[in-house]
Protein backbone atom coordinates (compact mmCIF):
# COMPACT_ATOMS: atom_id res chain seq x y z
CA UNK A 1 -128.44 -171.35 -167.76
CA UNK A 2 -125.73 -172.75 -164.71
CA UNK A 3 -123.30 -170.49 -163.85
CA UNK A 4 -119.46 -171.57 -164.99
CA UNK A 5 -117.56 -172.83 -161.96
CA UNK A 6 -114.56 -170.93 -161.32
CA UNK A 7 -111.75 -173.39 -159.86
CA UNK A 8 -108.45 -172.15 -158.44
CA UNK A 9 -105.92 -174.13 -157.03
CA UNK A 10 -104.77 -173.23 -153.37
CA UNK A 11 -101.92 -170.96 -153.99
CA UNK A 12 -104.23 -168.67 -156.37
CA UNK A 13 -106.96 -168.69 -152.96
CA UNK A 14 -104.02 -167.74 -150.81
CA UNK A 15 -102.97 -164.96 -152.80
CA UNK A 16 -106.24 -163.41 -153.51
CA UNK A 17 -106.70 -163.72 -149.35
CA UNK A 18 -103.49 -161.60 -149.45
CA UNK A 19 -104.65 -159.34 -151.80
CA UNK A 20 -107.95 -158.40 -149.84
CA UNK A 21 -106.11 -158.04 -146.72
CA UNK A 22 -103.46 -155.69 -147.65
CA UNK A 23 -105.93 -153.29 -149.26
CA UNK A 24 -108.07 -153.81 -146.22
CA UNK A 25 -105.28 -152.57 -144.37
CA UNK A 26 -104.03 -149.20 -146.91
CA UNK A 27 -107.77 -148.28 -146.62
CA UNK A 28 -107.62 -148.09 -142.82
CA UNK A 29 -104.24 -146.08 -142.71
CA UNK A 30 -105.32 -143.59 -145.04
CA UNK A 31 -108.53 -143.20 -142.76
CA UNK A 32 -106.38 -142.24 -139.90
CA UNK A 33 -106.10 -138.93 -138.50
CA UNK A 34 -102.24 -137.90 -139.34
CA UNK A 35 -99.93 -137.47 -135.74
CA UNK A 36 -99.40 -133.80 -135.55
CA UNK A 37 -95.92 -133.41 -134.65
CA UNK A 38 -95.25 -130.52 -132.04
CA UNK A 39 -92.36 -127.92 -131.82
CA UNK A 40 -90.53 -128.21 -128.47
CA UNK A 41 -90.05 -124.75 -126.49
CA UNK A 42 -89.10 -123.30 -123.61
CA UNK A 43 -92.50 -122.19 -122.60
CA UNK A 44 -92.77 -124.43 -119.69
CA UNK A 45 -89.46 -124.32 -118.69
CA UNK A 46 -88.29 -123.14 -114.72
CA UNK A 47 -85.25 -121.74 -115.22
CA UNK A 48 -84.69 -117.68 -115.09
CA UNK A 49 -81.80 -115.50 -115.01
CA UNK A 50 -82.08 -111.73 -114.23
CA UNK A 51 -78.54 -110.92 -115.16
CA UNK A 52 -76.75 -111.33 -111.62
CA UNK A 53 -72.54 -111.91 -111.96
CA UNK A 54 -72.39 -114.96 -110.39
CA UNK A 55 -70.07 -117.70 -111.68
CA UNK A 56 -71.73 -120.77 -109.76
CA UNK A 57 -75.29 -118.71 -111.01
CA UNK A 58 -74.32 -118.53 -114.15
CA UNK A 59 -73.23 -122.16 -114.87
CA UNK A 60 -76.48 -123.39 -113.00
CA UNK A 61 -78.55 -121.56 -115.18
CA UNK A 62 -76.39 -122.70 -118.71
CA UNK A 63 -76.49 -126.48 -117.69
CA UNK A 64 -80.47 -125.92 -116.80
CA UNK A 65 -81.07 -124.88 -119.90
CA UNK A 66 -79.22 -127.00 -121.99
CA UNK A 67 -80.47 -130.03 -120.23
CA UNK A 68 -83.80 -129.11 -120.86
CA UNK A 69 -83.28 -128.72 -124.69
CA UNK A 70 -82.21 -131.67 -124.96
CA UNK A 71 -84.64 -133.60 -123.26
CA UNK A 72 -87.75 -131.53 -125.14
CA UNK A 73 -85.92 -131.62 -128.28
CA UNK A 74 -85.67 -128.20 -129.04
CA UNK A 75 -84.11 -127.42 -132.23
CA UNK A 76 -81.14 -124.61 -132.12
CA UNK A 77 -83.21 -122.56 -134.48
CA UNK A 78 -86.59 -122.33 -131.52
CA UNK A 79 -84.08 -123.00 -128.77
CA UNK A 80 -82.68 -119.17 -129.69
CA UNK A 81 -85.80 -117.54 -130.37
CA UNK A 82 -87.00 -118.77 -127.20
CA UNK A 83 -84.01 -117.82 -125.40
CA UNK A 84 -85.75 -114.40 -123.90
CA UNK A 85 -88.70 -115.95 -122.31
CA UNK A 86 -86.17 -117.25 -120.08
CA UNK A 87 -84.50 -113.52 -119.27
CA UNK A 88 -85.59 -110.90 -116.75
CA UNK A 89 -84.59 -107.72 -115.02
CA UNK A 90 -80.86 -106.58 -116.18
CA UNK A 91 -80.54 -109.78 -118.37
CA UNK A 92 -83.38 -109.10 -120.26
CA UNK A 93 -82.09 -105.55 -121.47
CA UNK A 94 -79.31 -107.00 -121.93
CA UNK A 95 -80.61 -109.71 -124.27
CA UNK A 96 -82.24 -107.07 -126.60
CA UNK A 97 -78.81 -105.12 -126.96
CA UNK A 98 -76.88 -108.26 -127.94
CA UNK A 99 -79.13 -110.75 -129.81
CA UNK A 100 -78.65 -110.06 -133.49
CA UNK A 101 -75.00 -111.10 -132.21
CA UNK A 102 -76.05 -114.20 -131.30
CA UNK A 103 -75.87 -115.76 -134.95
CA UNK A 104 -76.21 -119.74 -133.41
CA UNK A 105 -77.29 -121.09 -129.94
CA UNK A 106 -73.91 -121.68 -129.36
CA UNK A 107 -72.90 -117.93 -129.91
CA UNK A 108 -75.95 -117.03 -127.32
CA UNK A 109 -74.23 -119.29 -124.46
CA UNK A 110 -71.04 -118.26 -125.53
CA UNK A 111 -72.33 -114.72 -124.49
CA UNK A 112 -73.81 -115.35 -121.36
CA UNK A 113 -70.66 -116.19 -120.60
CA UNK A 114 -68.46 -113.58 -121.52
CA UNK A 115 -70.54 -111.24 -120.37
CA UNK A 116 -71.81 -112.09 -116.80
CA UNK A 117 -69.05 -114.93 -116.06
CA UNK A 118 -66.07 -114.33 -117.87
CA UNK A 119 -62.90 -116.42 -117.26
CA UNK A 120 -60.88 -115.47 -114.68
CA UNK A 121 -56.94 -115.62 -114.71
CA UNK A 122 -55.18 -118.10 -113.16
CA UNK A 123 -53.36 -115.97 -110.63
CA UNK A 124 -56.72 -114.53 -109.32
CA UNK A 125 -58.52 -118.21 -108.44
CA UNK A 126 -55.30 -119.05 -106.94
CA UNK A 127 -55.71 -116.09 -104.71
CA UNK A 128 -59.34 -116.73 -103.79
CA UNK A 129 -58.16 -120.37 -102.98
CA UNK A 130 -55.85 -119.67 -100.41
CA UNK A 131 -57.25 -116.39 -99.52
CA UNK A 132 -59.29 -118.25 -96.63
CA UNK A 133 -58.71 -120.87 -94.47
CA UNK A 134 -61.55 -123.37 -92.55
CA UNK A 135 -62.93 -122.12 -89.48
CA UNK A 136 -64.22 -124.25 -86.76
CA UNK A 137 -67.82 -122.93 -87.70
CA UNK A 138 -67.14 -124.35 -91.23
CA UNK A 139 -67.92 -127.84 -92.16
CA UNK A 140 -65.56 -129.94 -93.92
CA UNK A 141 -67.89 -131.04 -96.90
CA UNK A 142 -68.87 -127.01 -97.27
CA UNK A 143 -65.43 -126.04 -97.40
CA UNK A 144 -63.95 -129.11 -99.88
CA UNK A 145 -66.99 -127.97 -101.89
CA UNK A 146 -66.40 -123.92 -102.05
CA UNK A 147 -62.43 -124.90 -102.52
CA UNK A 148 -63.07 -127.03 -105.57
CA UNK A 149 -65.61 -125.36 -107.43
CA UNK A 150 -63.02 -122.72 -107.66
CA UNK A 151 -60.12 -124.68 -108.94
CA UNK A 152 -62.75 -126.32 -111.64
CA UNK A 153 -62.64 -122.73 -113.00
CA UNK A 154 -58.68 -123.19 -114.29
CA UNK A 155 -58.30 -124.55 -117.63
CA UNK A 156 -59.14 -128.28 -118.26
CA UNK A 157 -56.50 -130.30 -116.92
CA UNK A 158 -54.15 -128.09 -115.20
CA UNK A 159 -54.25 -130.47 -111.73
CA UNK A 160 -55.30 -133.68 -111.18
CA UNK A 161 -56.61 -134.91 -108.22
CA UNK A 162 -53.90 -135.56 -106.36
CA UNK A 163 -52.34 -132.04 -106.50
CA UNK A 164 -55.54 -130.35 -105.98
CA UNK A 165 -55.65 -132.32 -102.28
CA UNK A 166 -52.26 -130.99 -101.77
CA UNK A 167 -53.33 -127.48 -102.55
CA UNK A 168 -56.63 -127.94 -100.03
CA UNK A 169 -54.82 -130.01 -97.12
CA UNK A 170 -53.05 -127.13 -96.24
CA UNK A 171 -56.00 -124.63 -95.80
CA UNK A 172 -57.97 -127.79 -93.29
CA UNK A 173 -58.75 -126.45 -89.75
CA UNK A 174 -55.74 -127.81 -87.62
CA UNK A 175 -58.07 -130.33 -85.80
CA UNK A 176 -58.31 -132.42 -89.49
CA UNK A 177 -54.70 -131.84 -89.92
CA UNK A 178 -54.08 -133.31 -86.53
CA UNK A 179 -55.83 -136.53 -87.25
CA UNK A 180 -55.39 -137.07 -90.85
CA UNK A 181 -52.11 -137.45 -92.46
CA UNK A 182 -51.71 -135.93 -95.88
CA UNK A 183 -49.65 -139.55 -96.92
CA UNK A 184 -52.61 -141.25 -96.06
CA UNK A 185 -55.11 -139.45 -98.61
CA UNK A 186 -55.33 -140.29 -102.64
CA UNK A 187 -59.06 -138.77 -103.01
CA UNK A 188 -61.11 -136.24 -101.58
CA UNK A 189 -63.56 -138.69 -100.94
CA UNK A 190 -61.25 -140.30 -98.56
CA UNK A 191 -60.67 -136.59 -97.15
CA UNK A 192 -64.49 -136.01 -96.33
CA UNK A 193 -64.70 -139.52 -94.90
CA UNK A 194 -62.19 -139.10 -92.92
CA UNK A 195 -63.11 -135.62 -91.40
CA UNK A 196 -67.02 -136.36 -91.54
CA UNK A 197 -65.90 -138.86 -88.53
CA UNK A 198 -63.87 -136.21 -86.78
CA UNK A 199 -66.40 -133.47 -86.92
CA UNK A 200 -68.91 -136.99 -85.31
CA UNK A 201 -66.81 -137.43 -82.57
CA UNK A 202 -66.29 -133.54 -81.69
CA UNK A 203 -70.50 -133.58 -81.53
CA UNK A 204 -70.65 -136.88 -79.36
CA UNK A 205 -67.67 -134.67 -77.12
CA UNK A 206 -69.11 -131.47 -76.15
CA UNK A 207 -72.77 -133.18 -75.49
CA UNK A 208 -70.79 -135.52 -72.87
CA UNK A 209 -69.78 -132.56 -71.42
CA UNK A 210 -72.54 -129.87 -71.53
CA UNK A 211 -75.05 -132.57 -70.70
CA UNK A 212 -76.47 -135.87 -70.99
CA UNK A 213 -75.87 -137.61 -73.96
CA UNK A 214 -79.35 -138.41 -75.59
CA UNK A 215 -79.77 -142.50 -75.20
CA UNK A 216 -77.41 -142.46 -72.62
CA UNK A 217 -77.83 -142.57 -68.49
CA UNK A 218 -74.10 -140.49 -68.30
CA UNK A 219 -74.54 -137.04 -67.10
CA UNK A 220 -72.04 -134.76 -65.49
CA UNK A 221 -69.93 -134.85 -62.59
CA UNK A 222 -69.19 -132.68 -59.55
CA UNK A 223 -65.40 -132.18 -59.31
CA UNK A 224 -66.36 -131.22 -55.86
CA UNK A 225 -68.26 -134.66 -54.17
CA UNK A 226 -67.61 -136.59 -57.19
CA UNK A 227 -71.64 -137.67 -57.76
CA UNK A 228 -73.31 -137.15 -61.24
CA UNK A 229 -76.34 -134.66 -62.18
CA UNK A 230 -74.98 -131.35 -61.02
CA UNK A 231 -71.29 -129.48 -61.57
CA UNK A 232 -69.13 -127.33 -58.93
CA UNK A 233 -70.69 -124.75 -59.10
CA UNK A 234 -73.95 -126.34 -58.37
CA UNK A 235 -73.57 -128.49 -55.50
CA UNK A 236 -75.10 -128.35 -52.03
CA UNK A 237 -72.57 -129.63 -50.20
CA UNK A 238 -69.58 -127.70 -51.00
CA UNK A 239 -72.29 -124.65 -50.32
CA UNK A 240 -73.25 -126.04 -47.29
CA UNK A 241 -69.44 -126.57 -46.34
CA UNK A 242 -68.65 -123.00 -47.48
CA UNK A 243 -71.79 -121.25 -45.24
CA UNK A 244 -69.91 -123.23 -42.20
C-alpha cells in the first residue's frame, strides 16, 4: 500500500527548519558545564601594614587596598573579613581589639585612620611647613614634593594653587629665589621647570671648574702661566721660579 505524500508549502519547511534548530541548540546549552563564578579576596594581594604612624604610610596603604578591591571585585562583605590577612605586627593586635567596631568597610578605613593617622590641626601643618627651609643638599622636586604633601593634609579646599606657591616660594633656597621671580610663576609645574634648569646649570658649573667637562676638550687653567691641564698650585714653572 503507497505511503500518503505529505506536501507543505515553503513557509511550513522553513519553520519546521527553525524548530529543529532551536532545540538543537537548548539541548547543547543544557549540556554545558555551568561557569563557576569565584569570590574575589585579598589572598593574593601585596599590600601589608604592621601598624607604623605614618601619615604618607598610612594613605599608601588605604589607596592600595582600595584599588585593589575594586579591580578584583571584592564585595564590602569579603573585603572586611579579609581585611586581617593584610595586618601584621602592632596592627594586627590592633585589628583583633577593634573589629566588631568595624560594622561596614567603610567604618574599618575610617579606623585606620583615626587611629594611626588622625587629622592634624591646622596650626600644626602650618608649623611643619615653614618649620624648614631648602638646603643646598635638597633638590627642588624633593622639597616641592615634602612641602605639598603636607598642605594636602588641610581640609579640602582651604588654598588653591596659587596661594600654596606663595606659601612655598618663600621657604626656596636663595639661589631659586635669585633667578625666579615669584610674578612670573602661576603653577608649580612652572616652579620645578624653572629650578630643574637652575640646579642643570649649577652641575654643568662646578664640573667646569673641578675638572674637565665630560664631551668636552676644556680643562682647567693655571692662574699662574695661563696654560690648561694643571692649577697654581700644580705648576712647574712657578715651582721652578720659586726654587730660584
Amino acid at each position: 500500500m503507497a505511503q500518503p505524500v505529505v506536501q507543505m508549502t515553503a513557509d511550513q519547511l522553513q519553520s519546521l527548519i527553525e524548530s529543529v534548530r532551536l532545540a538543537a541548540v537548548a539541548g547543547a546549552s543544557s549540556a554545558a558545564p555551568a561557569t563557576v563564578q569565584t569570590k574575589g579576596s585579598f589572598t593574593n594581594c601585596t599590600s601589608r601594614f604592621g601598624g607604623q604612624r605614618d601619615h604618607e604610610a598610612v594613605e599608601e596603604f588605604i589607596t592600595s587596598i582600595v584599588t585593589y578591591k575594586e579591580i578584583e571585585s571584592i564585595s564590602d562583605e569579603d573585603a572586611l573579613k579579609g581585611l586581617s590577612l593584610l595586618f601584621y605586627g602592632l596592627a594586627s593586635t590592633w585589628w583583633q581589639g577593634v573589629r566588631k567596631e568595624a560594622k561596614t568597610w567603610a567604618d574599618a578605613i575610617a579606623l585606620i585612620r583615626d587611629h594611626f593617622s588622625p587629622t592634624k590641626p591646622a596650626y600644626q601643618i602650618y608649623l611643619e611647613v615653614f618649620e624648614k627651609k631648602q638646603e643646598d643638599s635638597v633638590a627642588i622636586d624633593t622639597f616641592i614634593c615634602q612641602k605639598r604633601a603636607l598642605l594636602a593634609q588641610l581640609p579640602e579646599g582651604r588654598h588653591d594653587e596659587e596661594t600654596e606657591l606663595d606659601l612655598v616660594y618663600g621657604l626656596l633656597n636663595i639661589k631659586y629665589r635669585r633667578n625666579i621671580l615669584r610674578q612670573d610663576l602661576k603653577t608649580f609645574r612652572e616652579l620645578l621647570e624653572k629650578g630643574r634648569i637652575i640646579e642643570h646649570n649649577d652641575l654643568e658649573s662646578e664640573a667646569v671648574q673641578t675638572g674637565p667637562v665630560r664631551g668636552s676638550k676644556r680643562t682647567k687653567r693655571c692662574t699662574h702661566c695661563n696654560f690648561r691641564g694643571h692649577t697654581f698650585e700644580e705648576c712647574r714653572k712657578r715651582r721652578t721660579t720659586a726654587d730660584e
